[in-house]
Each structure stands twice: as structure tokens, then as C-alpha cells.
C-alpha atoms as a PDB file:
ATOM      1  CA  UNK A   1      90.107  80.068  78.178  1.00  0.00           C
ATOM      2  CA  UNK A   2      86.515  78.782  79.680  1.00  0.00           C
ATOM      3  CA  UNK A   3      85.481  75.522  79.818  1.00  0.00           C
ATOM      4  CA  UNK A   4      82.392  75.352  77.304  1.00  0.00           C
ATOM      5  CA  UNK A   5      79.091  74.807  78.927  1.00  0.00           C
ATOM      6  CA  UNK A   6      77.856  71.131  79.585  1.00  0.00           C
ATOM      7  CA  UNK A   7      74.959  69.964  76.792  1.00  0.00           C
ATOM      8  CA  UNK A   8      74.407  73.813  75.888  1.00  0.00           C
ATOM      9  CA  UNK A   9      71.051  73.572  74.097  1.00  0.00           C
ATOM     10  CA  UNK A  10      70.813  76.078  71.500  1.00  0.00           C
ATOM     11  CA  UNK A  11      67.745  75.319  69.748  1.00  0.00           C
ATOM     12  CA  UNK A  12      64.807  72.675  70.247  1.00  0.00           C
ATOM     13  CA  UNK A  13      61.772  71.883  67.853  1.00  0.00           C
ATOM     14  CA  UNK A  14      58.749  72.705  70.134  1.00  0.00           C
ATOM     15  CA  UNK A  15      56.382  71.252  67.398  1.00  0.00           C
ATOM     16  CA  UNK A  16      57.831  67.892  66.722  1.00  0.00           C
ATOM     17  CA  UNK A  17      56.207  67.024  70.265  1.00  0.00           C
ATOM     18  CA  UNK A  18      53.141  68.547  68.846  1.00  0.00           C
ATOM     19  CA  UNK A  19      52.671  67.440  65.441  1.00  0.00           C
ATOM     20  CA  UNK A  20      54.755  64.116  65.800  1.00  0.00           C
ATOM     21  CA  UNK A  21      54.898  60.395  68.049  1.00  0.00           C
ATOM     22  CA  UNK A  22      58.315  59.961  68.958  1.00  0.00           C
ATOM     23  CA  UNK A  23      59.477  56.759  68.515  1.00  0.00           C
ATOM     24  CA  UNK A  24      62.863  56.421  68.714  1.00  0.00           C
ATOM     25  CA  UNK A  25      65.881  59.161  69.265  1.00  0.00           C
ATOM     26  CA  UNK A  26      69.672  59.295  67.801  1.00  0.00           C
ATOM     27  CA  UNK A  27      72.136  61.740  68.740  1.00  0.00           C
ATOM     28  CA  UNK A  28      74.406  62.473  65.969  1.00  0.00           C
ATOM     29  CA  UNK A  29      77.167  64.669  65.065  1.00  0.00           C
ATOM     30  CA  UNK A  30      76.922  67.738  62.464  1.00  0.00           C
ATOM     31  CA  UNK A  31      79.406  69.023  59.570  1.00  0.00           C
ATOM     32  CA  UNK A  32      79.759  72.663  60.035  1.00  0.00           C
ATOM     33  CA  UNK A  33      81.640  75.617  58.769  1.00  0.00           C
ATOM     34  CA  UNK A  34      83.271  78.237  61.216  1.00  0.00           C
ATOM     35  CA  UNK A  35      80.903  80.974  60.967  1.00  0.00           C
ATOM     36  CA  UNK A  36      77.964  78.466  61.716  1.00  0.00           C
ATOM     37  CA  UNK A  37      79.683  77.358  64.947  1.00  0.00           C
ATOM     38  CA  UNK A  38      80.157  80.857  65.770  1.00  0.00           C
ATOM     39  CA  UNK A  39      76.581  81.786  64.827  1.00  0.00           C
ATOM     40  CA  UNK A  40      75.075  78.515  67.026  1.00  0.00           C
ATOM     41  CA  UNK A  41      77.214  79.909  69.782  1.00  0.00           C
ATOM     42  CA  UNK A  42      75.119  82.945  69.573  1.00  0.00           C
ATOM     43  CA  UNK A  43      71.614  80.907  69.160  1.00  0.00           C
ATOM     44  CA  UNK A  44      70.722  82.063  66.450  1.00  0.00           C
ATOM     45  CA  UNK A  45      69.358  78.860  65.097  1.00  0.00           C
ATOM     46  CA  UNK A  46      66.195  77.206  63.919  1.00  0.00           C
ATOM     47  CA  UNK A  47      65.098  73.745  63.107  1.00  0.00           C
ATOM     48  CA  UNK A  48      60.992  73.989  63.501  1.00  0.00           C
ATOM     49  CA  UNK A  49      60.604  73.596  59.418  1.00  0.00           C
ATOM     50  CA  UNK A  50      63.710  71.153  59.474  1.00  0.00           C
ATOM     51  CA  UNK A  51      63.829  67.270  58.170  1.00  0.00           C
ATOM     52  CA  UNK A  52      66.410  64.290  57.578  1.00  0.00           C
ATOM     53  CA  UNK A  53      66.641  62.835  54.829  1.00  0.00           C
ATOM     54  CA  UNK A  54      68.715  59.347  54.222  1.00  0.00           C
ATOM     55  CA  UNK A  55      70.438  59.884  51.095  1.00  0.00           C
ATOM     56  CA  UNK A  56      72.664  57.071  50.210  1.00  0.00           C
ATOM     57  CA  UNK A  57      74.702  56.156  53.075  1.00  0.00           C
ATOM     58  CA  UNK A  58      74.302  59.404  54.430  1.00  0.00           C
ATOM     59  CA  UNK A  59      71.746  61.572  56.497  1.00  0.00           C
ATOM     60  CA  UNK A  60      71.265  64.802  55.692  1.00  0.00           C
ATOM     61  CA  UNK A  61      69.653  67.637  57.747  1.00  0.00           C
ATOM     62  CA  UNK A  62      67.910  69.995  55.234  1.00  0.00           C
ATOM     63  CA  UNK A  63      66.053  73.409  55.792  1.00  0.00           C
ATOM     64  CA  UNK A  64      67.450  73.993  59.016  1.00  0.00           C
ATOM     65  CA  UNK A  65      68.518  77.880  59.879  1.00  0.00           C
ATOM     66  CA  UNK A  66      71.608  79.225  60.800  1.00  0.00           C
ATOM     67  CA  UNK A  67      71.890  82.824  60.685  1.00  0.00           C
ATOM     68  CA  UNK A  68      75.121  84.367  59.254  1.00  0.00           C
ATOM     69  CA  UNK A  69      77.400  85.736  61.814  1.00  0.00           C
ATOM     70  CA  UNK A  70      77.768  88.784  61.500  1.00  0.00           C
ATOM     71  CA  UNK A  71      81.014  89.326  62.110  1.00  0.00           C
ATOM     72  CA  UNK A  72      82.126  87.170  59.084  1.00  0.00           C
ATOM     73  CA  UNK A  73      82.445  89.158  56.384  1.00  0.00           C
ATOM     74  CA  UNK A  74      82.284  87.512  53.455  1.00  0.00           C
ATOM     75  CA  UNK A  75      83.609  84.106  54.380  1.00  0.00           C
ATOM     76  CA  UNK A  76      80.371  83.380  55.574  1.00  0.00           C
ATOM     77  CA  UNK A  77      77.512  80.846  54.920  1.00  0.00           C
ATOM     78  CA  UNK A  78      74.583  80.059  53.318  1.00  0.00           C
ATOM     79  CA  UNK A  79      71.774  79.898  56.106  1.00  0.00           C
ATOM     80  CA  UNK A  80      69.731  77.037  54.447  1.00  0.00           C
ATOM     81  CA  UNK A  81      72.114  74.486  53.011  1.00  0.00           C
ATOM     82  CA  UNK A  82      72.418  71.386  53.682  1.00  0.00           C
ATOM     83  CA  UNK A  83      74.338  70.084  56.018  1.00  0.00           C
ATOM     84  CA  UNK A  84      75.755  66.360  56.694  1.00  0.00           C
ATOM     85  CA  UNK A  85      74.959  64.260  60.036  1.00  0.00           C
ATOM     86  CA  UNK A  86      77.609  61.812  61.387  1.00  0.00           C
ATOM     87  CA  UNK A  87      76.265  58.529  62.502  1.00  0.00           C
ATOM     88  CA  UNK A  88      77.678  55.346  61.811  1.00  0.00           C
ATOM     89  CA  UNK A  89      77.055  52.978  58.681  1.00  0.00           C
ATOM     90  CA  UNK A  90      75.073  50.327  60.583  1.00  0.00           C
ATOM     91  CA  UNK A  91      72.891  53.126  62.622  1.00  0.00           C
ATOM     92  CA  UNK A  92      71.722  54.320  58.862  1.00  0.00           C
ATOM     93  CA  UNK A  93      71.144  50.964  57.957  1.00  0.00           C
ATOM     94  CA  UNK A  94      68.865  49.970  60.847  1.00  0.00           C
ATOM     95  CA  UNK A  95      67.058  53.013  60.436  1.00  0.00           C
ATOM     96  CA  UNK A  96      66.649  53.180  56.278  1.00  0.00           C
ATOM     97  CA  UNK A  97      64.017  49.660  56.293  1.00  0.00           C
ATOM     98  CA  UNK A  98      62.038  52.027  59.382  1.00  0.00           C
ATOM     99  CA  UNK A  99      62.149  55.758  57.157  1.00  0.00           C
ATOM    100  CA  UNK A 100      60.809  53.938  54.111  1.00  0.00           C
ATOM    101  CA  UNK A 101      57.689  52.452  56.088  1.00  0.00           C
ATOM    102  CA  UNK A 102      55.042  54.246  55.428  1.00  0.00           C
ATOM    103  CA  UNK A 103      54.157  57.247  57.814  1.00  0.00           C
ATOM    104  CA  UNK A 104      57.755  57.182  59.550  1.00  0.00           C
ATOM    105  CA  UNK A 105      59.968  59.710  59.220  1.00  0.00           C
ATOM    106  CA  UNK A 106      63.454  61.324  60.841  1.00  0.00           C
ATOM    107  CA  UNK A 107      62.689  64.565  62.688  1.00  0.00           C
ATOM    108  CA  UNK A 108      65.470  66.835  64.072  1.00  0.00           C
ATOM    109  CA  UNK A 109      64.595  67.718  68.217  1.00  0.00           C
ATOM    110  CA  UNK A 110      67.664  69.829  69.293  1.00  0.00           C
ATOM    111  CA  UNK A 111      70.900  71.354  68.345  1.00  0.00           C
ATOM    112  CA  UNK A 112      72.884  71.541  71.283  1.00  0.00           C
ATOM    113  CA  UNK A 113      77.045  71.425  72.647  1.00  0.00           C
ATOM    114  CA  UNK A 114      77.937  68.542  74.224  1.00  0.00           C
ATOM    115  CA  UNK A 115      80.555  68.448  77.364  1.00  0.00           C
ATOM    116  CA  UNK A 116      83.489  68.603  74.337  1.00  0.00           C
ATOM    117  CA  UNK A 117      82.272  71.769  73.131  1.00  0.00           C
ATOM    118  CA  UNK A 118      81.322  69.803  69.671  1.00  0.00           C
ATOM    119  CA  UNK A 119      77.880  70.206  68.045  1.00  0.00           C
ATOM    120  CA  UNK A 120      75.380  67.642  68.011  1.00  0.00           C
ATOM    121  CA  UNK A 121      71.911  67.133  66.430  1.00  0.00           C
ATOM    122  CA  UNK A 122      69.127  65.075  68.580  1.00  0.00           C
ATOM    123  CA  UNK A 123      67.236  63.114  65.567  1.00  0.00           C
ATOM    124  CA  UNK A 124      63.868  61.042  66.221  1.00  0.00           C
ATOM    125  CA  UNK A 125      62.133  58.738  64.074  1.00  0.00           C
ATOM    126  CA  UNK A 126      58.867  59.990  64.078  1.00  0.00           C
ATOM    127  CA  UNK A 127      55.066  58.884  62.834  1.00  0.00           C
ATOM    128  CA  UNK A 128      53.160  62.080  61.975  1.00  0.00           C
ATOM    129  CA  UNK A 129      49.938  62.610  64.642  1.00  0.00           C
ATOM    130  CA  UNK A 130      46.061  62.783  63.244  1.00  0.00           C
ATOM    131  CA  UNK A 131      43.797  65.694  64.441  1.00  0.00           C
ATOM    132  CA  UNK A 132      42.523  63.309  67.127  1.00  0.00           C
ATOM    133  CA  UNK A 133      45.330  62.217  67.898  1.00  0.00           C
ATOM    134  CA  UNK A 134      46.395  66.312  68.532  1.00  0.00           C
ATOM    135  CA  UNK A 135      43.753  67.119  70.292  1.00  0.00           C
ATOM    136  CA  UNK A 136      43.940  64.562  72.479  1.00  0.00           C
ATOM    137  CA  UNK A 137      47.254  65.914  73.139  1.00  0.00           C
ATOM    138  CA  UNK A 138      45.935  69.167  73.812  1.00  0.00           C
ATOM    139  CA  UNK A 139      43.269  67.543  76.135  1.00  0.00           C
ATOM    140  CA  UNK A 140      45.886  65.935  78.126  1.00  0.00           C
ATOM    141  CA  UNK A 141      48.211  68.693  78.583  1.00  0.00           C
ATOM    142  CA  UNK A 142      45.077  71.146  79.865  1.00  0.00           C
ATOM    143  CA  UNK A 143      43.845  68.793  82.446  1.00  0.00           C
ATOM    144  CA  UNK A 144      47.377  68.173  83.617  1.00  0.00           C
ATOM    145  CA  UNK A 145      47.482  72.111  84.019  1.00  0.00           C
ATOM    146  CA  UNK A 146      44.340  72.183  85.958  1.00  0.00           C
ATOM    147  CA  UNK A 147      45.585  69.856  88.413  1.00  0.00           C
ATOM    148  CA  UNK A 148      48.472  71.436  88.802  1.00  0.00           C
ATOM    149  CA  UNK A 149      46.433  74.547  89.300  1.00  0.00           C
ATOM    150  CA  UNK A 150      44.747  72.865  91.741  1.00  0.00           C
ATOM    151  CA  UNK A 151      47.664  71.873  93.785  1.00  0.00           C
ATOM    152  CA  UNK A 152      49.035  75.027  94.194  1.00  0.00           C
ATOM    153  CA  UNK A 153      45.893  76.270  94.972  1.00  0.00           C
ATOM    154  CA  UNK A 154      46.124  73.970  98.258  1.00  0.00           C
END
């Protein structure tokens, strides 16, 4: 048997960069059945519509993707539930005063493997970006391409 690959990304949220500051990150764990393991394996995984939501003493990671495997038959899952994050008690509570501010919110940023083999969630409180605060983003990323353009050019 293989070793599993080390911090295997399966999926990232290209638009949180976009659409979101990132203020803080978390790495947490995720509650998973079988098939979803098996079908995150495959990539076949999306979180760009995906949010966390604090729910008690819990966080919850709601309307991410996971495909069914297709190999499952019919043990297999529901594609949009929702599915628990591990963190610890006193992580949730520093965070909970921070999510209720207004304009903050918890963003998921990857789904990858870490050296274990176990599935973990990169999580990111977030403050959602104005228009000019996007297109200053867009601004900065095409002049950084024109000089880089320019450098190779030389």
C-alpha cells in the first residue's frame, strides 16, 4: 500500500481571494462518510458557493459539493449536506464574538489531505470586498502582469 500524497489539495475557492479580505485562516478537520472520501480522492469536489456557519458549539460547512462516487451503489451520499468541522471549543469561541461583527464572516479556502491521509478544510474569517475595493484588485493584479511581461521580455 502507497503512502498518501503530502497536503493533496483537492479543491480551492478561487473567488474567496476575489470577492473576500482574508483576515485570519483555521485549518480544521471534516466529518465524512466513505463514499465522500472516496469521491474527494477523485476531486470531484466544490466549495466556490460554500459557507460556515457557527451553530452552537459547532461549525458547520454548508453547500459544499461532493459528487457521489460512482462506484457506491446505493450506500452513497447526499452531495449537498451538511457536514460538521472539528476545531476545538475555545477556537469557536474566539471566533463566534468576530462572525457576529458586522461584515465578517467564515469562508471555506481548500479541501485538501494532509501528510496522515485525513481530510482537512482551510477556513478564513473573511470581510466581504466593495466594487472599489475589486477593482482595485483587478488593477493590481494587471500591472503586476505587465511587469512581469516586461521582464521576460528582457
Amino acid at each position: 500500500m502507497s503512502k498518501p500524497p503530502v497536503n493533496e489539495t483537492v479543491c480551492t475557492n478561487r473567488k474567496a481571494g476575489f470577492r473576500f479580505e482574508i483576515l485570519e485562516k483555521l485549518e480544521c478537520g471534516i466529518v465524512l462518510l466513505g463514499s465522500e472520501v472516496k469521491s474527494l480522492r477523485d476531486r470531484n469536489a466544490s466549495i466556490d458557493e460554500a459557507y460556515v456557519r457557527i451553530d452552537g458549539e459547532e461549525l458547520w460547512l454548508i453547500s459544499s459539493h461532493i459528487a457521489p462516487y460512482t462506484f457506491a451503489n446505493t450506500q452513497n451520499h447526499e452531495p449537498l449536506r451538511k457536514r460538521k468541522l472539528l476545531v476545538r471549543k475555545h477556537e469557536i469561541r474566539k471566533l463566534r464574538p468576530k462572525v457576529e461583527q458586522k461584515g465578517l464572516t467564515l469562508v471555506p479556502m481548500r479541501i485538501f489531505f494532509n501528510i496522515r491521509g485525513l481530510a482537512k478544510v482551510t477556513i478564513a474569517l473573511a470581510r466581504g470586498k466593495t466594487l472599489g475595493d475589486k477593482r482595485q484588485t483587478m488593477k493590481t493584479r494587471e500591472h503586476k502582469r505587465e511587469m512581469d511581461r516586461a521582464m521576460r521580455r528582457r
